[in-house]
N, C-alpha and C. Protein backbone atom coordinates (compact mmCIF):
# COMPACT_ATOMS: atom_id res chain seq x y z
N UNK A 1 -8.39 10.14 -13.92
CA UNK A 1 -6.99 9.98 -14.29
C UNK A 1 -6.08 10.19 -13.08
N UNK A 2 -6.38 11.02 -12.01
CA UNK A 2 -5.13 11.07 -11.36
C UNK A 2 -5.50 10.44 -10.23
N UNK A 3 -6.54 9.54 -10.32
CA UNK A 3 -6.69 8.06 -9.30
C UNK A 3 -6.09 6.69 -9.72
N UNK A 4 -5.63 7.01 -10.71
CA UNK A 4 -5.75 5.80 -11.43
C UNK A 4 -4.10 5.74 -10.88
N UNK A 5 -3.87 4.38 -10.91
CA UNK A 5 -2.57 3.66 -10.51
C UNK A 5 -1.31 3.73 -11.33
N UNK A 6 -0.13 4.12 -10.34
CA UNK A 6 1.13 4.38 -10.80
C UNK A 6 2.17 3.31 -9.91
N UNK A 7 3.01 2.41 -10.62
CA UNK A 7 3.80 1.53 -9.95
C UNK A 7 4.80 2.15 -9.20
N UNK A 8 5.39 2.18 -7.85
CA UNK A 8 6.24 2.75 -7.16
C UNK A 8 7.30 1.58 -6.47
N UNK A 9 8.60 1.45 -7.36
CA UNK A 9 9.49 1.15 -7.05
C UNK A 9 10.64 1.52 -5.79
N UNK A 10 11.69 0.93 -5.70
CA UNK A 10 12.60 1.30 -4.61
C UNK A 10 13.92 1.08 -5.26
N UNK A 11 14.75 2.02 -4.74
CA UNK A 11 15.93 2.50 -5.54
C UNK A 11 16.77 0.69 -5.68
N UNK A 12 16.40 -0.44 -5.80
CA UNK A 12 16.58 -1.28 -6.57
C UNK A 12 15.60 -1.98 -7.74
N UNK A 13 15.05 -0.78 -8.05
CA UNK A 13 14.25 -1.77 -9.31
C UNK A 13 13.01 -2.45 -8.91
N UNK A 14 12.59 -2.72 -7.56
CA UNK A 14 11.73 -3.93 -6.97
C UNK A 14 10.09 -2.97 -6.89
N UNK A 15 9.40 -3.56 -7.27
CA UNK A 15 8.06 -2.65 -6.53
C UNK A 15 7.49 -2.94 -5.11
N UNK A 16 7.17 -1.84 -4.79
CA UNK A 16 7.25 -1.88 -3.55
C UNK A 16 5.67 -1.10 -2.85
N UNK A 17 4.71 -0.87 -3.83
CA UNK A 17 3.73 -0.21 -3.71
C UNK A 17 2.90 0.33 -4.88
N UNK A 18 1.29 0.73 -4.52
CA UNK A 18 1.11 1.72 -5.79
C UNK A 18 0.15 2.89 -5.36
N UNK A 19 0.59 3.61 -5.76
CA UNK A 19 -0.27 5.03 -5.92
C UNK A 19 -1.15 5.47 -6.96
N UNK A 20 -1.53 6.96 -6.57
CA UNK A 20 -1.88 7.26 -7.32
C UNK A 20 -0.91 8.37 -8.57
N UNK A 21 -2.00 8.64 -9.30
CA UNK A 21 -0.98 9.81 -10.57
C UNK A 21 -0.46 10.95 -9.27
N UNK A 22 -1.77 11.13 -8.50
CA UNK A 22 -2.02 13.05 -8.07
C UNK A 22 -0.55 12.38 -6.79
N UNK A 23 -0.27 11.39 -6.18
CA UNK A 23 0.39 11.38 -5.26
C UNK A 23 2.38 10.69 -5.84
N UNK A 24 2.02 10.38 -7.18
CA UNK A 24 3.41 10.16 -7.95
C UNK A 24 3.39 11.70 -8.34
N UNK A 25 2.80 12.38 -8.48
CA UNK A 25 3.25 13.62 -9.38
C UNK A 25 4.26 14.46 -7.97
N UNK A 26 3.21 14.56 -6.83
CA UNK A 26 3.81 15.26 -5.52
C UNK A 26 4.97 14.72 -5.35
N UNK A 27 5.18 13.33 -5.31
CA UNK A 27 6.71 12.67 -5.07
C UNK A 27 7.64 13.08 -6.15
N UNK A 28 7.35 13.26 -7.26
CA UNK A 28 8.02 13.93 -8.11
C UNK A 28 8.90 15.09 -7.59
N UNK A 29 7.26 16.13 -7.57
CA UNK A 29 7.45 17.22 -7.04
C UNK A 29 8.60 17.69 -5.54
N UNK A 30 8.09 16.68 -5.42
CA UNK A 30 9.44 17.05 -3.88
C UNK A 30 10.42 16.50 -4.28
N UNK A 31 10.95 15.98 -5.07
CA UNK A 31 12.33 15.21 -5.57
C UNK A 31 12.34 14.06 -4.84
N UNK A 32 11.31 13.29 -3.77
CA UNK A 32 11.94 11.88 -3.44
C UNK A 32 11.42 10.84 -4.36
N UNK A 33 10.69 11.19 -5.82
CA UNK A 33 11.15 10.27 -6.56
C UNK A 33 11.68 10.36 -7.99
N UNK A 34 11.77 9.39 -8.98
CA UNK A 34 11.97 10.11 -10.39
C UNK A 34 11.02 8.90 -10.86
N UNK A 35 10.56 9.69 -12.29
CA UNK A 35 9.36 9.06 -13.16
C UNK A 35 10.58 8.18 -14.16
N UNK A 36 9.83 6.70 -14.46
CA UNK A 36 10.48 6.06 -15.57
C UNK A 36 9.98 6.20 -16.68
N UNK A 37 10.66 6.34 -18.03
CA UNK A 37 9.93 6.15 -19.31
C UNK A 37 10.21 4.81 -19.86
N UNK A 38 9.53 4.51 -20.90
CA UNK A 38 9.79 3.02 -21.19
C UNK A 38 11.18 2.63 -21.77
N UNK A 39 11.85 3.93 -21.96
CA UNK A 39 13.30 3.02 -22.55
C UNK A 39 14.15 3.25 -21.39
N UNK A 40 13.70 3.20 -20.08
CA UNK A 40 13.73 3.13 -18.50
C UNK A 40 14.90 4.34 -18.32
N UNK A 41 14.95 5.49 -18.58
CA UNK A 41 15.11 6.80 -18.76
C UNK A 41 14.75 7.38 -17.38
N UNK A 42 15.31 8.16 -16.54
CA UNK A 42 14.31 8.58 -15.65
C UNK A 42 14.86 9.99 -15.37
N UNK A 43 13.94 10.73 -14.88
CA UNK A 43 12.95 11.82 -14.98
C UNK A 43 13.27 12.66 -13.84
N UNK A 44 13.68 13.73 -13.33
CA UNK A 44 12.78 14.66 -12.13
C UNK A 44 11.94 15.45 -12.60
N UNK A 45 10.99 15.93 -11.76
CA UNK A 45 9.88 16.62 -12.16
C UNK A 45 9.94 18.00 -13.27
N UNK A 46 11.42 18.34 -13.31
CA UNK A 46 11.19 19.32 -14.63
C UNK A 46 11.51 18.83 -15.49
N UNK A 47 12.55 17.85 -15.77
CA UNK A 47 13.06 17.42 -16.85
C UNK A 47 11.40 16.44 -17.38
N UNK A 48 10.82 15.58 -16.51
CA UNK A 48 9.24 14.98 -17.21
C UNK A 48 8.59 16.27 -17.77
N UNK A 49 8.23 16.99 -17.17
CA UNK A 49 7.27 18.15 -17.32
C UNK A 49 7.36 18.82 -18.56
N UNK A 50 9.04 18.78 -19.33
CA UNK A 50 9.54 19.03 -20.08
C UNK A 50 9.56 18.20 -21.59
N UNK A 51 9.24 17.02 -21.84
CA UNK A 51 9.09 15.90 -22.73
C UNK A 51 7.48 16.31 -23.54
N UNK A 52 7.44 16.36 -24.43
CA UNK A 52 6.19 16.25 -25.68
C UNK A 52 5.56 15.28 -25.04
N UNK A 53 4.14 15.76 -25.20
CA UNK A 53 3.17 15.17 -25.24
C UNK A 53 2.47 14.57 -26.90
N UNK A 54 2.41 13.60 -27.02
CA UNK A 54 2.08 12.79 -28.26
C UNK A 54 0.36 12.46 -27.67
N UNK A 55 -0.48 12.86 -29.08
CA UNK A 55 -1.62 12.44 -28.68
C UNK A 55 -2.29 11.02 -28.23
N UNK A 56 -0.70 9.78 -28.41
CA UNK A 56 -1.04 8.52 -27.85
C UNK A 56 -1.25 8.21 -26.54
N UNK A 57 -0.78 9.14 -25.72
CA UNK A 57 -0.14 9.12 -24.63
C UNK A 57 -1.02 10.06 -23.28
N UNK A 58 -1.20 9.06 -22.49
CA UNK A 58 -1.79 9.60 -20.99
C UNK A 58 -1.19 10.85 -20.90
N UNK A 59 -2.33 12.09 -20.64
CA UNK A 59 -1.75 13.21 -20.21
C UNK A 59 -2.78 14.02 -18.85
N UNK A 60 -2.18 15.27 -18.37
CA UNK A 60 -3.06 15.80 -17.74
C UNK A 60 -2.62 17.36 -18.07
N UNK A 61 -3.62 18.03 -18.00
CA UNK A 61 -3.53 19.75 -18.06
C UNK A 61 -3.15 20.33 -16.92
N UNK A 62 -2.02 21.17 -17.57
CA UNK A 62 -1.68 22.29 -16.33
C UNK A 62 -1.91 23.60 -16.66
N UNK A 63 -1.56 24.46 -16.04
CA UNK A 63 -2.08 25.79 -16.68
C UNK A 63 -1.12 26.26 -17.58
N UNK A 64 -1.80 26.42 -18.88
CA UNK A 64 -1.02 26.11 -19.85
C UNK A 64 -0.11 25.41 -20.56
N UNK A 65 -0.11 23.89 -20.54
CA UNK A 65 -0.06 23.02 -21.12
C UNK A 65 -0.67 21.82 -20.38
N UNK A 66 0.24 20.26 -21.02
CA UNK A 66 0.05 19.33 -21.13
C UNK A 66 1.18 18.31 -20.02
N UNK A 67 0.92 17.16 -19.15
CA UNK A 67 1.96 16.95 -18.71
C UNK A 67 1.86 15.53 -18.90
N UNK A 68 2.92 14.59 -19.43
CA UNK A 68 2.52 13.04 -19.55
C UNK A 68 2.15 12.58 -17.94
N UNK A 69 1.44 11.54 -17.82
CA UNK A 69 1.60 11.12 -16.68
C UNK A 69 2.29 9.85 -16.59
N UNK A 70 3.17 9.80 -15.50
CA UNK A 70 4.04 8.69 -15.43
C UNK A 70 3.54 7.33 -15.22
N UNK A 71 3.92 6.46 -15.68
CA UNK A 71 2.77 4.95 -14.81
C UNK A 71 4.21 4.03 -13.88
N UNK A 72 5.27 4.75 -13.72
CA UNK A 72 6.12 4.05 -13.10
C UNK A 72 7.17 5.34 -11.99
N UNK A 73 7.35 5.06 -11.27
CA UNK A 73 8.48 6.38 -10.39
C UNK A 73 9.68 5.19 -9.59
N UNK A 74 10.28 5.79 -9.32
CA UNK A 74 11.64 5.19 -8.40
C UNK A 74 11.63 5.72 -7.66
N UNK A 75 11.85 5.55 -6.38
CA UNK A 75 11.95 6.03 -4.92
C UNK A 75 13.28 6.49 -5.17
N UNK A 76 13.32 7.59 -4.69
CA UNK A 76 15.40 8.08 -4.55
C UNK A 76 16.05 7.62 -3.49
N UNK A 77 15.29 7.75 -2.28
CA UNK A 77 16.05 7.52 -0.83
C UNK A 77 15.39 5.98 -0.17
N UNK A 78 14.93 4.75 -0.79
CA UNK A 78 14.31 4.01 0.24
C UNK A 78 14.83 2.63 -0.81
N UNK A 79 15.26 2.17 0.12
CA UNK A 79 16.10 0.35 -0.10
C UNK A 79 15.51 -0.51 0.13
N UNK A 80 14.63 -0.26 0.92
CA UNK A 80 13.42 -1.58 1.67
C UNK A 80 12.69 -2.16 0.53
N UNK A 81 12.65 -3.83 0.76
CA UNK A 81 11.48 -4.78 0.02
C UNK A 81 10.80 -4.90 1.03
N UNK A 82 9.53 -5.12 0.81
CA UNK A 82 8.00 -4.98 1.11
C UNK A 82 8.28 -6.96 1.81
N UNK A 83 7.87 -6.64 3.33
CA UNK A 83 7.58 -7.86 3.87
C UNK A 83 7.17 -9.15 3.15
N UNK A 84 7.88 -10.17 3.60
CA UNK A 84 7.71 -11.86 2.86
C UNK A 84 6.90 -12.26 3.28
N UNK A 85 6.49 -11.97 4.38
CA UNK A 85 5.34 -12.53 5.22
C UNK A 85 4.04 -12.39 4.54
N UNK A 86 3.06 -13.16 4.21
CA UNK A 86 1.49 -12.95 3.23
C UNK A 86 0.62 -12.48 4.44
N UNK A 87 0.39 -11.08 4.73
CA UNK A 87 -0.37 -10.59 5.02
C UNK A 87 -1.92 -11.38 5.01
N UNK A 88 -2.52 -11.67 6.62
CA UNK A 88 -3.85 -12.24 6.99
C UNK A 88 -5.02 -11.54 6.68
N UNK A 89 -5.63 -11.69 5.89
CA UNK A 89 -6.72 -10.71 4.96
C UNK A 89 -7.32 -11.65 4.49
N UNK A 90 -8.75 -10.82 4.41
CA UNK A 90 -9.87 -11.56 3.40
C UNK A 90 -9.59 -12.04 1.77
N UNK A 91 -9.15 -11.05 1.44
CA UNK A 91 -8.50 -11.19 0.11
C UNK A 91 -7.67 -12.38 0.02
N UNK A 92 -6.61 -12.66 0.45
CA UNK A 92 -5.54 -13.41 0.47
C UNK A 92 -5.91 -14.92 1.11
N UNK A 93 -7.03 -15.08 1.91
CA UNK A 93 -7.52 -16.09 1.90
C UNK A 93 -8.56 -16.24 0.96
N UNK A 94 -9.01 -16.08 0.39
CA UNK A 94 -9.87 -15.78 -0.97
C UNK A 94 -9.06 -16.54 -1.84
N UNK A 95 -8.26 -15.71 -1.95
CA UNK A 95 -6.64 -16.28 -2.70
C UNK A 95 -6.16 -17.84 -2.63
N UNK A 96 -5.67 -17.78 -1.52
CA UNK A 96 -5.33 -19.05 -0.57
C UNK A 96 -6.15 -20.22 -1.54
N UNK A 97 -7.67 -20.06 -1.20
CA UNK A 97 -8.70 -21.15 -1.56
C UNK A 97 -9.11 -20.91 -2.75
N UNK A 98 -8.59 -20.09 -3.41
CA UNK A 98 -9.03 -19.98 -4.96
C UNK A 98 -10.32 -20.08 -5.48
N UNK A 99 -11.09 -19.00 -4.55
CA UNK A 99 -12.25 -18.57 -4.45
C UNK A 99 -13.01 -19.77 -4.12
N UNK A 100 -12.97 -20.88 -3.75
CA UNK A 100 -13.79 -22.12 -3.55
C UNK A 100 -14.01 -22.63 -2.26
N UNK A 101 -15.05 -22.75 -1.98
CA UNK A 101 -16.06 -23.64 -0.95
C UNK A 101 -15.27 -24.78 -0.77
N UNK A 102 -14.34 -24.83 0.74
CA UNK A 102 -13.43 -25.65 1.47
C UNK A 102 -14.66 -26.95 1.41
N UNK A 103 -15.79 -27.08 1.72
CA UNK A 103 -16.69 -27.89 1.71
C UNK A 103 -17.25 -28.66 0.61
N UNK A 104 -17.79 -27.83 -0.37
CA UNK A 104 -18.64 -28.48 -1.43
C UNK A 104 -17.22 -28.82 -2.59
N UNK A 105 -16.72 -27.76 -2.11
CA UNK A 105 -15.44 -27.94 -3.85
C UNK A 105 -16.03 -27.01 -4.67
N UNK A 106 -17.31 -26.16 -4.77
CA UNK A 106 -17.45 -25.32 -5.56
C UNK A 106 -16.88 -24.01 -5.75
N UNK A 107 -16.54 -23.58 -6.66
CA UNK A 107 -16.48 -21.90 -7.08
C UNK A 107 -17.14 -21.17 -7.17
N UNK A 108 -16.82 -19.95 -6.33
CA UNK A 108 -18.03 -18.85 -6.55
C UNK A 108 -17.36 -17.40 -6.42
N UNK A 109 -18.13 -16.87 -6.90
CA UNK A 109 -17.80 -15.16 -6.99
C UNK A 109 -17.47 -14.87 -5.76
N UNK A 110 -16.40 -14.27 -5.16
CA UNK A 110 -16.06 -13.50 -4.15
C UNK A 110 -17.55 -13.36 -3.11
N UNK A 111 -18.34 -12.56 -3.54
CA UNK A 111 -19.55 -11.81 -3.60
C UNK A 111 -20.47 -13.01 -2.77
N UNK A 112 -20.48 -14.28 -2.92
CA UNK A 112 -21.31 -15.30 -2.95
C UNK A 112 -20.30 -16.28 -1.68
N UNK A 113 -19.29 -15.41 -1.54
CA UNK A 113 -18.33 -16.57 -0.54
C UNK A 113 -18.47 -15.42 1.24
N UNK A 114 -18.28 -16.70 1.71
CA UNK A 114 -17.86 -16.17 2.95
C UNK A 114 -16.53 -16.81 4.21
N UNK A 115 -16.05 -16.32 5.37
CA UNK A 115 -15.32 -16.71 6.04
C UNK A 115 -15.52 -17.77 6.92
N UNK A 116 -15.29 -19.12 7.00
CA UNK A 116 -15.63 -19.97 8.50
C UNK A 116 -14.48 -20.31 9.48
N UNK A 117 -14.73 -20.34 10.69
CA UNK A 117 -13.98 -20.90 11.45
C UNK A 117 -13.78 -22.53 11.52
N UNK A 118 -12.96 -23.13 11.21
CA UNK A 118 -12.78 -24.15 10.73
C UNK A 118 -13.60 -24.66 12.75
N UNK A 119 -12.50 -24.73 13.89
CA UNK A 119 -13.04 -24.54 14.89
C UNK A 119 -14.06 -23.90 15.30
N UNK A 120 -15.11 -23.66 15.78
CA UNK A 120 -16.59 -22.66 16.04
C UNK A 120 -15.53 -22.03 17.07
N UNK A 121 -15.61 -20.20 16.95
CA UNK A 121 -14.82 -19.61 17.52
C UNK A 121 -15.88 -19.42 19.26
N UNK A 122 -17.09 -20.59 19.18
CA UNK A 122 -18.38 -20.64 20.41
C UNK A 122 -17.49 -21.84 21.16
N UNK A 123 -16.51 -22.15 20.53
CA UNK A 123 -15.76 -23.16 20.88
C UNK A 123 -14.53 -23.34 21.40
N UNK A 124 -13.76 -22.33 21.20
CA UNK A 124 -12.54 -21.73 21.31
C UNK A 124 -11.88 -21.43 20.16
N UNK A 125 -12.28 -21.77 19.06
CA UNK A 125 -11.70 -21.58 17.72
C UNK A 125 -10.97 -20.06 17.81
N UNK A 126 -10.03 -19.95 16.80
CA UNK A 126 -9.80 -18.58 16.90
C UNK A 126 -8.98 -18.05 15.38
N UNK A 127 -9.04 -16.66 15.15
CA UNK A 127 -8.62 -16.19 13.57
C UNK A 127 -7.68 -16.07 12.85
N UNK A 128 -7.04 -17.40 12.47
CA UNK A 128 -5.37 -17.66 12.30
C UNK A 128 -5.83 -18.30 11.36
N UNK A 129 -4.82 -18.12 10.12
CA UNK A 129 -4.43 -19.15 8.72
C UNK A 129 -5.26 -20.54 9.02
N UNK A 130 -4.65 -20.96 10.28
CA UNK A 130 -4.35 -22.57 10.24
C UNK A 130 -6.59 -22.74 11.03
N UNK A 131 -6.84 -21.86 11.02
CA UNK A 131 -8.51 -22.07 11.12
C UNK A 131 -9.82 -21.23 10.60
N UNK A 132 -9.16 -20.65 9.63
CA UNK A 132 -10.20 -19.86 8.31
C UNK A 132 -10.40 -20.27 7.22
N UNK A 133 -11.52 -20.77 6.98
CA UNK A 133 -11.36 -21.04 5.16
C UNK A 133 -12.43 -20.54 4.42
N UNK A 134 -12.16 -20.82 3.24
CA UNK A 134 -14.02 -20.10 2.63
C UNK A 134 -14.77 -20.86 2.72
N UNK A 135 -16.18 -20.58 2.75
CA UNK A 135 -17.05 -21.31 2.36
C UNK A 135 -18.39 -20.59 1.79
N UNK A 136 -19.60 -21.31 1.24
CA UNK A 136 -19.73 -20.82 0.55
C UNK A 136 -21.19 -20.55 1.42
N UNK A 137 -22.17 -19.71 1.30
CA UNK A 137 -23.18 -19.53 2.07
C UNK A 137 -24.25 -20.80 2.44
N UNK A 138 -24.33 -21.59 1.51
CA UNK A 138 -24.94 -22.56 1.89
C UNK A 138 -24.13 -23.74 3.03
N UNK A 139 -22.98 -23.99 2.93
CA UNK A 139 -22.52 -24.96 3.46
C UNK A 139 -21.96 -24.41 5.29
N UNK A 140 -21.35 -22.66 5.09
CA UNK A 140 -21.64 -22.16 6.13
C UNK A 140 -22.81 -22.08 7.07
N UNK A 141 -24.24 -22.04 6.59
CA UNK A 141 -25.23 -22.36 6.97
C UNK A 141 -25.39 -23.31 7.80
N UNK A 142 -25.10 -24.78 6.70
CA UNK A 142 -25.67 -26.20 7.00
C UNK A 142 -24.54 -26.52 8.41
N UNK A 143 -23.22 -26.04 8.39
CA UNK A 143 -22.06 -26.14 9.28
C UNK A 143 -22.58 -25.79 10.67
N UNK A 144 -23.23 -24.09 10.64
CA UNK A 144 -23.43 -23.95 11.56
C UNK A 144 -22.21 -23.39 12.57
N UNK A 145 -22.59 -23.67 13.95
CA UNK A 145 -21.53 -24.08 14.82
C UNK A 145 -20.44 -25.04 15.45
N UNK A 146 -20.76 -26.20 14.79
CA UNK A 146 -20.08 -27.34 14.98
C UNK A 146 -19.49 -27.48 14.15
N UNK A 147 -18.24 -28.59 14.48
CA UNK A 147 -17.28 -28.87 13.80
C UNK A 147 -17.59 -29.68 12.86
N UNK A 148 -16.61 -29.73 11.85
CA UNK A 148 -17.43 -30.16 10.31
C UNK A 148 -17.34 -31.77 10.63
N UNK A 149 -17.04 -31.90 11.28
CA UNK A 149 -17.42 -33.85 11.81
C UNK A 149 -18.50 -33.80 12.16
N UNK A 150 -19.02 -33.17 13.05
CA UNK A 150 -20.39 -33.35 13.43
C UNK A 150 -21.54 -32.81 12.89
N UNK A 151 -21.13 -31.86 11.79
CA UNK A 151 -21.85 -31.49 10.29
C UNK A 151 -21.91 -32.84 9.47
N UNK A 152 -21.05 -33.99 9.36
CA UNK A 152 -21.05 -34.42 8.23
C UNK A 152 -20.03 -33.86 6.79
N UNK A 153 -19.29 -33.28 7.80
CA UNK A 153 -18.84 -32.22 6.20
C UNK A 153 -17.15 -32.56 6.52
N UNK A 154 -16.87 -32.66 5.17
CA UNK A 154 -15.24 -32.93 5.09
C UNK A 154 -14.76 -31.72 4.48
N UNK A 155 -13.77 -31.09 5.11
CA UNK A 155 -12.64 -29.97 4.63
C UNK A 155 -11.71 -30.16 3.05
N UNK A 156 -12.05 -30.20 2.49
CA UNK A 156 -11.25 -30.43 1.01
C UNK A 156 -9.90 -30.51 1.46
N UNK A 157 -9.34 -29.15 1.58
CA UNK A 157 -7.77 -29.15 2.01
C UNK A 157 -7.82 -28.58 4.01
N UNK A 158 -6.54 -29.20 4.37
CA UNK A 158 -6.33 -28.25 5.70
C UNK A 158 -6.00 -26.67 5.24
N UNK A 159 -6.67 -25.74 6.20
CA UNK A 159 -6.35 -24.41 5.86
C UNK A 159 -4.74 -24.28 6.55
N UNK A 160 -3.94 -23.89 5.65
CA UNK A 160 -2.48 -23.67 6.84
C UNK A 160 -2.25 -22.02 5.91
N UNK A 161 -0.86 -21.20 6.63
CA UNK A 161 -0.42 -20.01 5.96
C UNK A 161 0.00 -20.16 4.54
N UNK A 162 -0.16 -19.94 3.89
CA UNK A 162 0.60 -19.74 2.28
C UNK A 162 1.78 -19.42 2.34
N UNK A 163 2.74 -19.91 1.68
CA UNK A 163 3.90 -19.66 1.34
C UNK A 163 4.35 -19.28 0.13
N UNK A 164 3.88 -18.57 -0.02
CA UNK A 164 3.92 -17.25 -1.58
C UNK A 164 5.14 -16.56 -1.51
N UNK A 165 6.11 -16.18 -2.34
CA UNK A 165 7.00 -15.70 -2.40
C UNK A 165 6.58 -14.25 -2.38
N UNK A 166 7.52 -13.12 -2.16
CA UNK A 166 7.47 -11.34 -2.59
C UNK A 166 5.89 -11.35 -2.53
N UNK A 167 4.87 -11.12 -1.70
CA UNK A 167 3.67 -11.06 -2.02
C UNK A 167 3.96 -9.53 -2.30
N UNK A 168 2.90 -9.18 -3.79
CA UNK A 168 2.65 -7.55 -3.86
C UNK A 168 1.24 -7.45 -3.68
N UNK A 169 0.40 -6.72 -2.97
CA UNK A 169 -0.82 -6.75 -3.36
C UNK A 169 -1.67 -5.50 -4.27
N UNK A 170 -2.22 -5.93 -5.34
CA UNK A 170 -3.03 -5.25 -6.54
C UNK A 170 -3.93 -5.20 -6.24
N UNK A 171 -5.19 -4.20 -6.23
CA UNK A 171 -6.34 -4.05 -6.58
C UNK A 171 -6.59 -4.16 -7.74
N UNK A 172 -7.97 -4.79 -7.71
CA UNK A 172 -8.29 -5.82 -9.10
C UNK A 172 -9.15 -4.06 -9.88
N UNK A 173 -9.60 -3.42 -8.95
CA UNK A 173 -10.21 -2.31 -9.52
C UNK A 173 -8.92 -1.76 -10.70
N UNK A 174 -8.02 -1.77 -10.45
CA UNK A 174 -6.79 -0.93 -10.77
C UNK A 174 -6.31 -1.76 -11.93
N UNK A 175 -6.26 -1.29 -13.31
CA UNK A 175 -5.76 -1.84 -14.22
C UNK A 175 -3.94 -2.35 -14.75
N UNK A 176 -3.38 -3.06 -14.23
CA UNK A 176 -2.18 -3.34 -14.96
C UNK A 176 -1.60 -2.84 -15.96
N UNK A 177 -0.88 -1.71 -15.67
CA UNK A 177 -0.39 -0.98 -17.43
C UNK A 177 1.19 -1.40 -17.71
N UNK A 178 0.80 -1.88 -19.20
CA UNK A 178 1.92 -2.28 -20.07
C UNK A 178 3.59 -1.84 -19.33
N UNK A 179 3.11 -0.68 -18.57
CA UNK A 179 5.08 -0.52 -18.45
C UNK A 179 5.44 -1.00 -17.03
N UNK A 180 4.53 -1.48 -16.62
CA UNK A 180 4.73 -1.96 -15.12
C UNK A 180 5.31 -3.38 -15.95
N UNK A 181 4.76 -4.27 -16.71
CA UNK A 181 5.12 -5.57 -17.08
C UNK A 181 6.89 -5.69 -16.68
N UNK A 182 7.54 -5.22 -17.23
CA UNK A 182 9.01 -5.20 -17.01
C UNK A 182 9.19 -5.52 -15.09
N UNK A 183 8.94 -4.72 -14.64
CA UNK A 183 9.06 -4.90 -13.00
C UNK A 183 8.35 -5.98 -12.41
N UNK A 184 8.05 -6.34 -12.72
CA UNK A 184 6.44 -7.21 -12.28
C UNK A 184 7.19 -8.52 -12.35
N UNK A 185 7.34 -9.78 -11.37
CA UNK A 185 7.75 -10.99 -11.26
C UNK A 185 6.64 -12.05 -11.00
N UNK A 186 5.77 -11.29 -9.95
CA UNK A 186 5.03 -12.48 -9.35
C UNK A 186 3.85 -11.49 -9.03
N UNK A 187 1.90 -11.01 -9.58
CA UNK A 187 1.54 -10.82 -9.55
C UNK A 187 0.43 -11.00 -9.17
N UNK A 188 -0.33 -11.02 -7.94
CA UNK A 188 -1.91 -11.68 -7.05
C UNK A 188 -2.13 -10.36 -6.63
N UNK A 189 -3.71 -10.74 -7.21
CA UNK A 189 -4.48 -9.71 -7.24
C UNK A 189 -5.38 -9.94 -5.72
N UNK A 190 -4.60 -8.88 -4.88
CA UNK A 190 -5.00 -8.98 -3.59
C UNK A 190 -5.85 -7.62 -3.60
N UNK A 191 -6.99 -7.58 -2.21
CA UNK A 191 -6.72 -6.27 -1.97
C UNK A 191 -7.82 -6.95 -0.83
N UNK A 192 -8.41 -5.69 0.51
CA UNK A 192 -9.15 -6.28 1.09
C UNK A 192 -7.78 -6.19 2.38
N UNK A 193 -7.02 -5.24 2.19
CA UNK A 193 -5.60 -5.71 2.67
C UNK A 193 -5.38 -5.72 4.50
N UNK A 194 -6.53 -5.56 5.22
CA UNK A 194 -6.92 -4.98 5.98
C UNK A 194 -6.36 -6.30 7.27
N UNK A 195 -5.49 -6.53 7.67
CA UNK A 195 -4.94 -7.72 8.80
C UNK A 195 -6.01 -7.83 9.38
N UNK A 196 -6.59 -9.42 9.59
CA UNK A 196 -7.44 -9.77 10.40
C UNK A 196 -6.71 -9.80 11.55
N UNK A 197 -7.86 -9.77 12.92
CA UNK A 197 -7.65 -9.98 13.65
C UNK A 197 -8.28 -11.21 14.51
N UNK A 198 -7.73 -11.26 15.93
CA UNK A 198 -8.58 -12.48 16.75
C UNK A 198 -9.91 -11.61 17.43
C-alpha cells in the first residue's frame, strides 16, 4: 500500500508526476502539499488525518488509529508543467510504433520486441527518433547490419519524433485510480523513462 501510486498535481490543477502513498504522506507532512478528496476538498496533514475512516476506503495504521490514504495531493508552492518535449526512451518508442515490427507489420509483446538502427550504427547510424524503430527479433536478425535495402526489407513507416501533446508518463505496473480520472486529459502508458543516449 504505501508503494502504490498517488497522482501529484501543481498548484494549477495539471499533473505533473506520481508517487508514492509513503512519499505523498511526507509531502503532506511538511506542508508542501495538500491531499484532494473527491468532492475536490483539500486537506493538510491534520485536517486528512482527522476525517473517518469508512471500511470502503484505502487506509493505513498509525499508532493508534487509522489514516485514509490520499490517491491525489496538490503541490502548494510549484507552477511548472512537465516538459512538451516526448522524452527519447524505450518505452515511448514502443509507443511511437505501437508495439509493431517496423518490418514485418507484426505485433508483439514488448518482451518479444527489440530496438534497430534504422542506419547500422557500424555505419555511422546514430540514436535519434529519426533512426530507431522496433523490430521484432526475427527481422532484426535477418537485417543484420545493413541497410534495409540491402536486406530486402521495407520500413512500414519513416521513424521521425512524435508529436504528442502534455506527454505524462504512467507505469503500466501502477494502477489508474478512479479519482485521478478528473485530472487526467491525455494518458500513455510510458515508463522505461530512462533518455537514450548516442
Amino acid at each position: 500500500m504505501l508503494n502504490s501510486g498517488v497522482l501529484v498535481l501543481n498548484r494549477a490543477f495539471f499533473p505533473v508526476h506520481i508517487t508514492s502513498v509513503r512519499r505523498a504522506f511526507c509531502l503532506l507532512y511538511a506542508d508542501m502539499a495538500r491531499a484532494i478528496n473527491p468532492q475536490y476538498e483539500m486537506f493538510d496533514f491534520q485536517s486528512w488525518s482527522e476525517l473517518s475512516v469508512h471500511t470502503h476506503e484505502e487506509a493505513i495504521g498509525l499508532v493508534g488509529r487509522m489514516i485514509r490514504v490520499p490517491r491525489v495531493v496538490i503541490l502548494t508552492a510549484y507552477d511548472r508543467v512537465p516538459r512538451r518535449n516526448v522524452r527519447f526512451c524505450r518505452r515511448n518508442i514502443f509507443v511511437r510504433d505501437r508495439n509493431t515490427c517496423q518490418y514485418c507489420g507484426k505485433a508483439f509483446p514488448t518482451s518479444e520486441l527489440n530496438l534497430d538502427h534504422v542506419i547500422p550504427r557500424s555505419r555511422g547510424g546514430i540514436t535519434t527518433w529519426n533512426n530507431i524503430v522496433c523490430s521484432c527479433i526475427s527481422c532484426n536478425k535477418r537485417k543484420g547490419g545493413n541497410l534495409p535495402e540491402q536486406a530486402r526489407m521495407r520500413l512500414i513507416r519513416r521513424p521521425k519524433r512524435p508529436q504528442w501533446a502534455h506527454q505524462f508518463a504512467f507505469s503500466p505496473r501502477s494502477s489508474i485510480h478512479r479519482e485521478w480520472l478528473p485530472f487526467l486529459s491525455i494518458v500513455d502508458f510510458t515508463y522505461w523513462n530512462l533518455e537514450l543516449e548516442n
